[in-house]
C-alpha atoms as a PDB file:
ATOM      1  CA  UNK A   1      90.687 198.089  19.844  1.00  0.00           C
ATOM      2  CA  UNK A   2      93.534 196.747  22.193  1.00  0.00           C
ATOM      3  CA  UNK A   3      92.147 194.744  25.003  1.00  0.00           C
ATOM      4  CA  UNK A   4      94.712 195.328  27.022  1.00  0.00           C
ATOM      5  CA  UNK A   5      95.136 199.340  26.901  1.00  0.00           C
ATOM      6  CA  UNK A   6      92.113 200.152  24.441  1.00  0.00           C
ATOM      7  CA  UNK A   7      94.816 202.216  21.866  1.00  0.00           C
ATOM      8  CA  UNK A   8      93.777 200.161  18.600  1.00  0.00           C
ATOM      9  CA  UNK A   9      97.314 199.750  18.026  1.00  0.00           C
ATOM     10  CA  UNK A  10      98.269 196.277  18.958  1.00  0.00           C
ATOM     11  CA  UNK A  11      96.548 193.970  16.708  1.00  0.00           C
ATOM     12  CA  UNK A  12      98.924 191.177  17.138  1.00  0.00           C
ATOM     13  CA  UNK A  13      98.488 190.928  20.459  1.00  0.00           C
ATOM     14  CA  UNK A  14      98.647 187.597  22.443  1.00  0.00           C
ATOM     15  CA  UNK A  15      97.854 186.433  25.984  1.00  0.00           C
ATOM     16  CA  UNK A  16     100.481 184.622  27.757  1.00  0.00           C
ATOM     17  CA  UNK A  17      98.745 182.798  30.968  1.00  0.00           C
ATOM     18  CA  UNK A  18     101.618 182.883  34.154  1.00  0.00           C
ATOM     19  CA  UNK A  19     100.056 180.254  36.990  1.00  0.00           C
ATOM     20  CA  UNK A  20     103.240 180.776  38.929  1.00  0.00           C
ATOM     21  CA  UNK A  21     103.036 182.903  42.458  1.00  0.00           C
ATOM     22  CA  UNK A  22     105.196 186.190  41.658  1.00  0.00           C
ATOM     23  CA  UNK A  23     106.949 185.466  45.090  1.00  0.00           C
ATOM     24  CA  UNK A  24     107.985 181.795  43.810  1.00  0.00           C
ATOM     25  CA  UNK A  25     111.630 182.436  44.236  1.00  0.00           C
ATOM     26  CA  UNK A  26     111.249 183.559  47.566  1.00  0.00           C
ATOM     27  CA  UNK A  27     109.058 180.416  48.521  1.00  0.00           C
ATOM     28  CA  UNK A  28     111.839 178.400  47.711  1.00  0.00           C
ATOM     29  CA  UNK A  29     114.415 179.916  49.339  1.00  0.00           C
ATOM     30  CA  UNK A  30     112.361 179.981  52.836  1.00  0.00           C
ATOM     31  CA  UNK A  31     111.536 176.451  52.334  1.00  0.00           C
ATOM     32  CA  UNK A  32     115.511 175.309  51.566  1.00  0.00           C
ATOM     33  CA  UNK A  33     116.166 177.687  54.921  1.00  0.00           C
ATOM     34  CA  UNK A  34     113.493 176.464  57.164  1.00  0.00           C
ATOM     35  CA  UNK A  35     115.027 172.737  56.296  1.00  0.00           C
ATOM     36  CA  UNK A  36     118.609 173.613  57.052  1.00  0.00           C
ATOM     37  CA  UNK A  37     117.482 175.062  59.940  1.00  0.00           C
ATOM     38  CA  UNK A  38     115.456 172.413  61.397  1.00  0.00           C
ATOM     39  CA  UNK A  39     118.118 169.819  60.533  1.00  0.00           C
ATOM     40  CA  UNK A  40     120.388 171.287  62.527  1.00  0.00           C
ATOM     41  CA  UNK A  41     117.933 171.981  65.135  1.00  0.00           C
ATOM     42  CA  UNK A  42     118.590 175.730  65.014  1.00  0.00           C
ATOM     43  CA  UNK A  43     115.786 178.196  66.225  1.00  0.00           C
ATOM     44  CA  UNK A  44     115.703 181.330  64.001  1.00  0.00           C
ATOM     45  CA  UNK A  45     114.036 184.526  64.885  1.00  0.00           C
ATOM     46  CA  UNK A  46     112.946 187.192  62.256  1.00  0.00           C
ATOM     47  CA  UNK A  47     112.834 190.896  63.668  1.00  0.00           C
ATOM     48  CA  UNK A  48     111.218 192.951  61.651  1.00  0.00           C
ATOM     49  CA  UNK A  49     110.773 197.080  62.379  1.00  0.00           C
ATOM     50  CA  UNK A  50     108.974 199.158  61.205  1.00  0.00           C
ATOM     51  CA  UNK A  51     109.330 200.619  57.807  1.00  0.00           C
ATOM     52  CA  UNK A  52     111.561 203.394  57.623  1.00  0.00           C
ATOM     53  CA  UNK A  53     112.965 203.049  61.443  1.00  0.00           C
ATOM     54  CA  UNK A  54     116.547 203.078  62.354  1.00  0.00           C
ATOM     55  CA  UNK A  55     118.549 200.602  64.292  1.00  0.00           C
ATOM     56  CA  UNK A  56     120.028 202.697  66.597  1.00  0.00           C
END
């Protein structure tokens, strides 16, 4: 039986281990920002509302 859905039909199945944060691309991004930002001695402010609000 398939391990991974129980449907006996993938025999030639193989695991492929991923020991990388889903979110890695973000990571980096925030990191390259947070530098730029504190080499040019900038203060940043994130505002975040509420899901589904409008900015009226």
């Amino acid at each position: 039986m398939c391990d991974t859905c129980g449907c006996g039909n993938h025999k030639d199945t193989k695991t492929v281990d991923i020991n990388q944060s889903l979110l890695k691309k973000n990571e980096d991004a925030a990191i390259k920002n947070r530098k730029h930002f504190d080499e040019k001695e900038i203060l940043v402010i994130n505002l975040i509302s509420s899901p589904g609000s409008r900015g009226h």
